[in-house]
Protein backbone atom coordinates (compact mmCIF):
# COMPACT_ATOMS: atom_id res chain seq x y z
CA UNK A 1 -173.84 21.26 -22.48
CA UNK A 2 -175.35 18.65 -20.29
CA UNK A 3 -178.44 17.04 -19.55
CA UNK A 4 -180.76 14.99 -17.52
CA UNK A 5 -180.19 12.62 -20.49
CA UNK A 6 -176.98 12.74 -22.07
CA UNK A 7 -173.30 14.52 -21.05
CA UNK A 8 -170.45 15.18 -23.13
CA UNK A 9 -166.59 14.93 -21.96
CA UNK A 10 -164.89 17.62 -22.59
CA UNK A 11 -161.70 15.24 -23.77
CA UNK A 12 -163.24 13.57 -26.50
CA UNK A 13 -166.15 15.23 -26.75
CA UNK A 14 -168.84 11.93 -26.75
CA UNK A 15 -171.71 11.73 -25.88
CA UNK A 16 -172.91 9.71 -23.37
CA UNK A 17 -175.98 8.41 -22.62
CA UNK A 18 -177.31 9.08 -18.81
CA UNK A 19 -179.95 6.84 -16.66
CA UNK A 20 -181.49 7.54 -13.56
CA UNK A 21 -179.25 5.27 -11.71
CA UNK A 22 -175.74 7.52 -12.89
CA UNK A 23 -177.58 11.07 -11.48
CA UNK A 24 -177.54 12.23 -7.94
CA UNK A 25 -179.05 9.96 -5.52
CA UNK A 26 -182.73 10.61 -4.29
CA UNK A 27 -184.30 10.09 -1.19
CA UNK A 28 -187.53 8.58 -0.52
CA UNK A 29 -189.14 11.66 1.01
CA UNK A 30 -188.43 13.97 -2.04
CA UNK A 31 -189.33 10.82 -4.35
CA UNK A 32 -192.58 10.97 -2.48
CA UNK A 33 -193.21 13.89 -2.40
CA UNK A 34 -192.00 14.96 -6.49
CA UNK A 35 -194.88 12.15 -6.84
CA UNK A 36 -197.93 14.50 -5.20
CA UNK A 37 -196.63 17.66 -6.26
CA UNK A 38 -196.69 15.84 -10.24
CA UNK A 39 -199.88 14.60 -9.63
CA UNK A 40 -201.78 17.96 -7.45
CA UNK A 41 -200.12 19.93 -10.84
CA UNK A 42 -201.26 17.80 -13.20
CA UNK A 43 -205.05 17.53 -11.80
CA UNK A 44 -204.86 21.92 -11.47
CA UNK A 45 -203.33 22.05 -15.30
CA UNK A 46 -200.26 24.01 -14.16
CA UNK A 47 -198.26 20.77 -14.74
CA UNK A 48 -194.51 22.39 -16.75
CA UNK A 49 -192.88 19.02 -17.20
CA UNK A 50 -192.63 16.74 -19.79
CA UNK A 51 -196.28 16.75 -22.15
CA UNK A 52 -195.50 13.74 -24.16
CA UNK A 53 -193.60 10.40 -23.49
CA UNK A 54 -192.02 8.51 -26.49
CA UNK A 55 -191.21 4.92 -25.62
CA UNK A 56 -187.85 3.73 -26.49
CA UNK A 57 -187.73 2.01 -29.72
CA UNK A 58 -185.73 -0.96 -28.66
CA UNK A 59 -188.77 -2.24 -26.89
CA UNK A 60 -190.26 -5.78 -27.39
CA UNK A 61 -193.42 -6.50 -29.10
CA UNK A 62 -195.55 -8.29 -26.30
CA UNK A 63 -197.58 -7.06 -23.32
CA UNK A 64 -198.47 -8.90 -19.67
CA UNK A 65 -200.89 -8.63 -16.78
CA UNK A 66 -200.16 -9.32 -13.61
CA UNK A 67 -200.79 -8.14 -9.96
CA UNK A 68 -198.22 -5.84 -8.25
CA UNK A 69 -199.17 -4.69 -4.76
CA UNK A 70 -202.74 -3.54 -5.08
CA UNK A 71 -202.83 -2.67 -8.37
CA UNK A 72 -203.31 -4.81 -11.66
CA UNK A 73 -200.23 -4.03 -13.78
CA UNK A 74 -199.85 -4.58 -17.48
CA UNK A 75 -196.25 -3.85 -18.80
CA UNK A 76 -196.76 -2.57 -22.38
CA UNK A 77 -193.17 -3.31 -24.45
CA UNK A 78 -193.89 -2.93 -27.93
CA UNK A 79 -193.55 0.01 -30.28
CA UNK A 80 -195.64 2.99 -29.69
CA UNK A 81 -196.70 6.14 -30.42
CA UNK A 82 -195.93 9.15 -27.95
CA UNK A 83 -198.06 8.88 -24.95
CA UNK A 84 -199.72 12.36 -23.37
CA UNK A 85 -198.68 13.19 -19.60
CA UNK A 86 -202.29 13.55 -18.49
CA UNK A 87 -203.48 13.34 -14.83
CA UNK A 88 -206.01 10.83 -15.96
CA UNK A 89 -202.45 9.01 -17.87
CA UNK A 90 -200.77 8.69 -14.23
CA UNK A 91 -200.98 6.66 -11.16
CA UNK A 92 -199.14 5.08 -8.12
CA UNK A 93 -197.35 2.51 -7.19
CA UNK A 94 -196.03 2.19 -3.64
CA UNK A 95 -192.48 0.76 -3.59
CA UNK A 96 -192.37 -1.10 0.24
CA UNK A 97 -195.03 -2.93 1.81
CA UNK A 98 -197.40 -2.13 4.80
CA UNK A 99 -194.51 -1.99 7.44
CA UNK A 100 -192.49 0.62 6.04
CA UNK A 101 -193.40 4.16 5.27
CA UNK A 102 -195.32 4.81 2.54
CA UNK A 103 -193.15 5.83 -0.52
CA UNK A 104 -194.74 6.28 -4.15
CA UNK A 105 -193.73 5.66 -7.37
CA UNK A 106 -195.49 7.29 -10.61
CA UNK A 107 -196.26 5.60 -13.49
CA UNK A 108 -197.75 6.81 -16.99
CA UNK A 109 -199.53 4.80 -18.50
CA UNK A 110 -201.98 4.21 -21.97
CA UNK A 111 -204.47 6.33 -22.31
CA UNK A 112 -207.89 4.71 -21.45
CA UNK A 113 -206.28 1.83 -19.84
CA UNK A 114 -204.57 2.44 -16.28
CA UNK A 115 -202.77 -1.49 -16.29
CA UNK A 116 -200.81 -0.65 -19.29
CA UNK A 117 -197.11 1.22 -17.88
CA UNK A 118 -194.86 2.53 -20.10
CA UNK A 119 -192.39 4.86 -18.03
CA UNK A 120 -191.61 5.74 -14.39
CA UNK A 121 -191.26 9.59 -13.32
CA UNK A 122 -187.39 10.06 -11.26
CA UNK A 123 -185.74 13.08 -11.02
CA UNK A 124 -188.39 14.86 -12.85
CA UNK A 125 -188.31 13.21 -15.50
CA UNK A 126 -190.40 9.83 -17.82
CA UNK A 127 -188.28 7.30 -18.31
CA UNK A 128 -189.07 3.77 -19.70
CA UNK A 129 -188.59 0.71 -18.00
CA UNK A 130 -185.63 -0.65 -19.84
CA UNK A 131 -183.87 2.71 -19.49
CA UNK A 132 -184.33 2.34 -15.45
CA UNK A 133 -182.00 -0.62 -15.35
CA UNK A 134 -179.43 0.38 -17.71
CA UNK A 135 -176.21 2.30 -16.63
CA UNK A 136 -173.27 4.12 -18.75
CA UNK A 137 -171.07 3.58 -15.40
CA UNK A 138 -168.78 0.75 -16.86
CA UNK A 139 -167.24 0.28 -13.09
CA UNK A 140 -170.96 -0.46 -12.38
CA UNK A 141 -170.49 -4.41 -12.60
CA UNK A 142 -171.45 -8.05 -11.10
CA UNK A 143 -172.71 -8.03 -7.94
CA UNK A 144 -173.70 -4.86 -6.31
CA UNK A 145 -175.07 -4.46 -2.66
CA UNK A 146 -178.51 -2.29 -2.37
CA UNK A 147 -177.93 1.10 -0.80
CA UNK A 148 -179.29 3.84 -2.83
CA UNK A 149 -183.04 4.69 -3.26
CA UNK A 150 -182.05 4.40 -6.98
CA UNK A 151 -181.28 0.97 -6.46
CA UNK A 152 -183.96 0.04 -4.42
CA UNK A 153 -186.16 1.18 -7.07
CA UNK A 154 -184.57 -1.10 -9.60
CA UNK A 155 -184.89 -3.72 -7.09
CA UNK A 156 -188.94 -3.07 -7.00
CA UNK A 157 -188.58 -3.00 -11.01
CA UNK A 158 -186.73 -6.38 -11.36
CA UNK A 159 -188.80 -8.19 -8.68
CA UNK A 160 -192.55 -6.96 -9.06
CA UNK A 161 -192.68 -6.28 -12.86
CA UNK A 162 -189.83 -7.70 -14.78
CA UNK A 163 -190.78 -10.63 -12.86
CA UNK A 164 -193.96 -10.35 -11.81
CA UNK A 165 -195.66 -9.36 -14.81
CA UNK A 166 -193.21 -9.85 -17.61
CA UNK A 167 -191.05 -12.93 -17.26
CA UNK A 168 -192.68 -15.07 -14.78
CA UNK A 169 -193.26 -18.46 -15.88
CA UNK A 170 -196.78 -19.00 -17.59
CA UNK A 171 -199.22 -20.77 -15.14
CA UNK A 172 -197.02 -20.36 -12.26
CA UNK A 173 -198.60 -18.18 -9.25
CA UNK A 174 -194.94 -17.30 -8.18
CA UNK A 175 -194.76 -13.99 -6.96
CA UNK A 176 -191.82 -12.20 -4.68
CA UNK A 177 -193.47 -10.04 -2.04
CA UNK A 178 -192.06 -6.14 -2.24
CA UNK A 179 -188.79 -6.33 -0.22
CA UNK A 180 -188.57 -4.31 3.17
CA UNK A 181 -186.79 -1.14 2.66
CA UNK A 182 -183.74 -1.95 4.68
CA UNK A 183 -183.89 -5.60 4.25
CA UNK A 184 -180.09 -7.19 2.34
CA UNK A 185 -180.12 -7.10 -1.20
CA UNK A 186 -177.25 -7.40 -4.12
CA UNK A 187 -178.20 -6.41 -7.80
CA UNK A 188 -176.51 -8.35 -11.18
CA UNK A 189 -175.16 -6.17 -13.32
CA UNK A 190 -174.33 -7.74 -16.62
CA UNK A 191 -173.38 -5.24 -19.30
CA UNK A 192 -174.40 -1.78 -18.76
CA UNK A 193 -177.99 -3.61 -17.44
CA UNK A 194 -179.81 -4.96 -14.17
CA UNK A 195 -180.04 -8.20 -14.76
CA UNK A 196 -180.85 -10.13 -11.24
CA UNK A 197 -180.98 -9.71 -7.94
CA UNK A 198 -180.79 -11.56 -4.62
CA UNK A 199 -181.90 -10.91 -1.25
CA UNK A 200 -181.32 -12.21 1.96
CA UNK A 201 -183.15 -12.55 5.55
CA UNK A 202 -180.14 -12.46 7.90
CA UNK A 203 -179.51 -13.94 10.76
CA UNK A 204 -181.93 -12.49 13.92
CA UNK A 205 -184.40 -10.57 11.47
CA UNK A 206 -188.01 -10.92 12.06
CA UNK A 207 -189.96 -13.60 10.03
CA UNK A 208 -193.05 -11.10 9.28
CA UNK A 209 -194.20 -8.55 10.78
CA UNK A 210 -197.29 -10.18 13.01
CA UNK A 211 -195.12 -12.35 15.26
CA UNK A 212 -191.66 -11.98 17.11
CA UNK A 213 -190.51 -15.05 15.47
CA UNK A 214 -186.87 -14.57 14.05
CA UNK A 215 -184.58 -16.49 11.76
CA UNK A 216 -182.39 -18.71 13.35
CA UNK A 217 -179.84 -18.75 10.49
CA UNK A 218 -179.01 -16.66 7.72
CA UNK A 219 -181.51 -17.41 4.26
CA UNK A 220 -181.23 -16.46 0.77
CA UNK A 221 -184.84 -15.39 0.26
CA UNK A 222 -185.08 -14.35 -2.96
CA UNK A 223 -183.32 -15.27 -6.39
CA UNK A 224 -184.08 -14.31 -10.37
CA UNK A 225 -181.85 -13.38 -13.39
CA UNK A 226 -183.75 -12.31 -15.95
CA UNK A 227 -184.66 -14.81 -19.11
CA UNK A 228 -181.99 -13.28 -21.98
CA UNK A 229 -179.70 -14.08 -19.30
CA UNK A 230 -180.00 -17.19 -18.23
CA UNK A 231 -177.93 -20.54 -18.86
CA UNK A 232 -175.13 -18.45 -18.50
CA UNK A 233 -173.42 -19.08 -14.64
CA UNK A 234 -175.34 -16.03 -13.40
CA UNK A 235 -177.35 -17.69 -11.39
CA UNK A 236 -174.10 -19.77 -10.06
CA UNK A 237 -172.35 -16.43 -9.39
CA UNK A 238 -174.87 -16.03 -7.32
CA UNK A 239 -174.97 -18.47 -4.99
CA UNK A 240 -171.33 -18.58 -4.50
CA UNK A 241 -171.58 -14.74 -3.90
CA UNK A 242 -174.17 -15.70 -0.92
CA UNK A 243 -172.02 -18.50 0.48
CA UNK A 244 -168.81 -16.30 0.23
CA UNK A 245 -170.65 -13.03 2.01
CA UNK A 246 -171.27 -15.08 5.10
CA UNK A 247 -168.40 -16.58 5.87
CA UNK A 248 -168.88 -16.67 10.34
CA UNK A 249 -171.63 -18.36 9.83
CA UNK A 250 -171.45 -22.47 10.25
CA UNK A 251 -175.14 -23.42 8.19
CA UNK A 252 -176.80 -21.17 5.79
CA UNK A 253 -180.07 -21.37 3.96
CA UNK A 254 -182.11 -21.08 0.99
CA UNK A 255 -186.00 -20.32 1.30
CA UNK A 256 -188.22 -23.05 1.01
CA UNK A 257 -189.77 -24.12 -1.70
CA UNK A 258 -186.68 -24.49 -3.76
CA UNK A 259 -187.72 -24.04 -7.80
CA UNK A 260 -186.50 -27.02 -9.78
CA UNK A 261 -183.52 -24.57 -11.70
CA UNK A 262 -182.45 -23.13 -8.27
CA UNK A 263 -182.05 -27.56 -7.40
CA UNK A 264 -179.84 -27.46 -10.93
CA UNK A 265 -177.71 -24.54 -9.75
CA UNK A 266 -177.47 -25.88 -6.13
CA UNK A 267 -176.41 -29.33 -7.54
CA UNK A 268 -173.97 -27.83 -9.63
CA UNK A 269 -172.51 -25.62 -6.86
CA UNK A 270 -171.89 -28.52 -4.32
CA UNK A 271 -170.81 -30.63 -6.92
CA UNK A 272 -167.54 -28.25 -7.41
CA UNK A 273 -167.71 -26.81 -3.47
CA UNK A 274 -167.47 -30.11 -1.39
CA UNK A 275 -166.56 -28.06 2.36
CA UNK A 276 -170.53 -26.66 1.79
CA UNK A 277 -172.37 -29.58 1.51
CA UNK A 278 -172.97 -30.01 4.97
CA UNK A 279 -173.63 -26.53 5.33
CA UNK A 280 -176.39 -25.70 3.43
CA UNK A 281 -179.89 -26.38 3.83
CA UNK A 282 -183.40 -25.84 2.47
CA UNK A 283 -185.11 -23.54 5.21
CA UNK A 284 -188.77 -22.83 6.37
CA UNK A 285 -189.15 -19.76 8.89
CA UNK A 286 -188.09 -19.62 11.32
CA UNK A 287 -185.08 -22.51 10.63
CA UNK A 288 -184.81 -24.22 13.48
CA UNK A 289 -183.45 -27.71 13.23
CA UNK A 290 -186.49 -29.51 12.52
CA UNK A 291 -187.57 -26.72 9.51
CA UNK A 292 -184.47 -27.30 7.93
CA UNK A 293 -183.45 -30.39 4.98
CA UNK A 294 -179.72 -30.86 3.77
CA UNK A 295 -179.73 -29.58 0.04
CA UNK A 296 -177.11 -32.44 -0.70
CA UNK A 297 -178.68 -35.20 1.06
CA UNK A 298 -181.99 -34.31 -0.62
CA UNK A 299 -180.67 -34.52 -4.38
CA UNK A 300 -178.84 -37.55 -3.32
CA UNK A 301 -182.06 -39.04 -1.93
CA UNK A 302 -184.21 -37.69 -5.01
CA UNK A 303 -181.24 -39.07 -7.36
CA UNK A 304 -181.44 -42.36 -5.80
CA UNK A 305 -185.33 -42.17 -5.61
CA UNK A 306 -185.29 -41.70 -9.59
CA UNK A 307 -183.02 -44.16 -10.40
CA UNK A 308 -184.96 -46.95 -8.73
CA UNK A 309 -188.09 -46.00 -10.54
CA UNK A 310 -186.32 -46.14 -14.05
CA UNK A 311 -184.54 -49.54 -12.90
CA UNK A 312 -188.49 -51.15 -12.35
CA UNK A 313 -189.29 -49.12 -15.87
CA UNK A 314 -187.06 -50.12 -18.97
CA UNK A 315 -188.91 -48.16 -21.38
CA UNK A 316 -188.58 -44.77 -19.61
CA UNK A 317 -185.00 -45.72 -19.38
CA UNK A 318 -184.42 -46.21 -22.74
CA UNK A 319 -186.20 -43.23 -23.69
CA UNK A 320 -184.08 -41.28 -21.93
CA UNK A 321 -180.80 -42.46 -23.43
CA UNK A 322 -182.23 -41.49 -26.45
CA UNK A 323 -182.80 -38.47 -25.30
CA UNK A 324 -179.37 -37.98 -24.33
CA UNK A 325 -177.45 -38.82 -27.94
């Protein structure tokens, strides 16, 4: 027998567990539209789906705030009890930004508090956020390129909550705007779980969506692996997965402001990849020539620049060294 949740071969006679992302692919009219009917059932009490929602009990015991689209969102990932699918328990999120069609996402969330999500509704069914980016696909691994509606909803997952409410760094107002719904994108697979992402603005895209200005080079806009993962040559795979996927194109470029860990993984790239030092660079919109700074000349220049400051500093030197045993 065989459900939304689990299947069984019929050689061995497992049982497997099932995510959203190993069913039958959506698309982002019936997503849409699942959403109202949910909702329009819910608020006329003739709602026949799921009543309660138990959260899975692998769940972390911490909860964050942050801003997603419109809407303040708290992701709740501690233990809890089951939560009731109410209409007054549900809302929206809308998965692209103002330039694409509208496409919504429901979320249930605690009781009395509409900030607190615990579980997104896809293919009729509550699922919690952790179970959204698993797989039981084992072929489902590294580096995957965006194409499903399934994926680009664990895109939205990774980049506006994971990230934008859970694992952003404290006191840092960092956050990735929702990615265009056809714009390049690759997800990390580490495991059986999402784990990262990247996207890129290729080559003769528009900038934004006010002026006709378009990128004069290929840029890798957007970059995270999430924090269990880290320290790990994720983020290295990466870049050399960027660098490899564009191999026409002379110069290529990484969106400007670089984060100080991106600089680590960039320095450690060109460090082993001499033939791309001169063909990188750190890019503002729309790149051209004078909006773009070698990465490698730049940590050069910043190495130098730090190395004259401890030389007229002893102490700091020393300090360092110490640091270092």
């Amino acid at each position: 027998m065989e459900s939304n949740r689990t299947s069984q071969t019929q050689k061995t006679g497992e049982i497997k567990e099932i995510y959203p992302i190993d069913l039958p692919d959506l698309d982002y009219r019936a997503l849409s539209s699942t959403s109202e009917n949910i909702l329009t059932s819910l608020a006329s009490n003739t709602y026949e789906g799921e009543r309660w929602f138990l959260p899975s009990n692998g769940s972390k015991g911490l909860t964050k705030t942050s801003n997603v689209g419109d809407r303040s969102v708290t992701c709740q990932t501690e233990p809890l009890h089951q939560v009731e699918v109410t209409h007054d328990n549900v809302g929206r999120l809308q998965l692209f930004g103002d330039d694409d069609p509208p496409c919504t996402l429901l979320t249930l969330h605690m009781p009395a508090d509409g900030t607190q999500v615990v579980a997104l509704n896809l293919h009729g069914k509550w699922w919690s956020l952790n179970d959204v980016l698993k797989t039981s696909t084992k072929s489902r691994s590294g580096l995957v390129m965006v194409q499903s509606v399934m994926e680009r909803v664990i895109l939205f997952l990774l980049s506006q909550i994971i990230f934008g409410v859970l694992e952003r760094p404290s006191g840092e107002e960092i956050y990735f705007s929702p990615h265009p719904m056809r714009e390049f994108g690759k997800i990390l697979w580490h495991n059986g779980e999402a784990v990262g992402f990247y996207t890129i603005k290729k080559k003769g895209s528009l900038c934004d969506g006010f002026t006709r200005r378009s990128y004069q080079l290929s840029v890798l806009d957007t970059v995270f692996v999430r924090t269990q993962c880290r320290r790990s040559g994720l983020a290295l795979q990466i870049l050399a997965d960027f660098c490899k996927s564009l191999p026409n194109e002379e110069v290529i470029g990484i969106s400007c402001p670089i984060s100080p860990s991106m600089i680590k993984v960039c320095s450690k790239y060109l460090q082993m990849h001499q033939d791309q030092r001169d063909r990188l660079y750190e890019v503002e919109a729309p790149g051209g020539w004078g909006q773009r700074r070698n990465i490698w000349l730049n940590i050069q220049l910043n190495r130098s620049t730090n190395s004259s400051s401890e030389e007229q500093c002893p102490t700091t030197l020393n300090k360092e060294k110490r640091n270092y045993k």
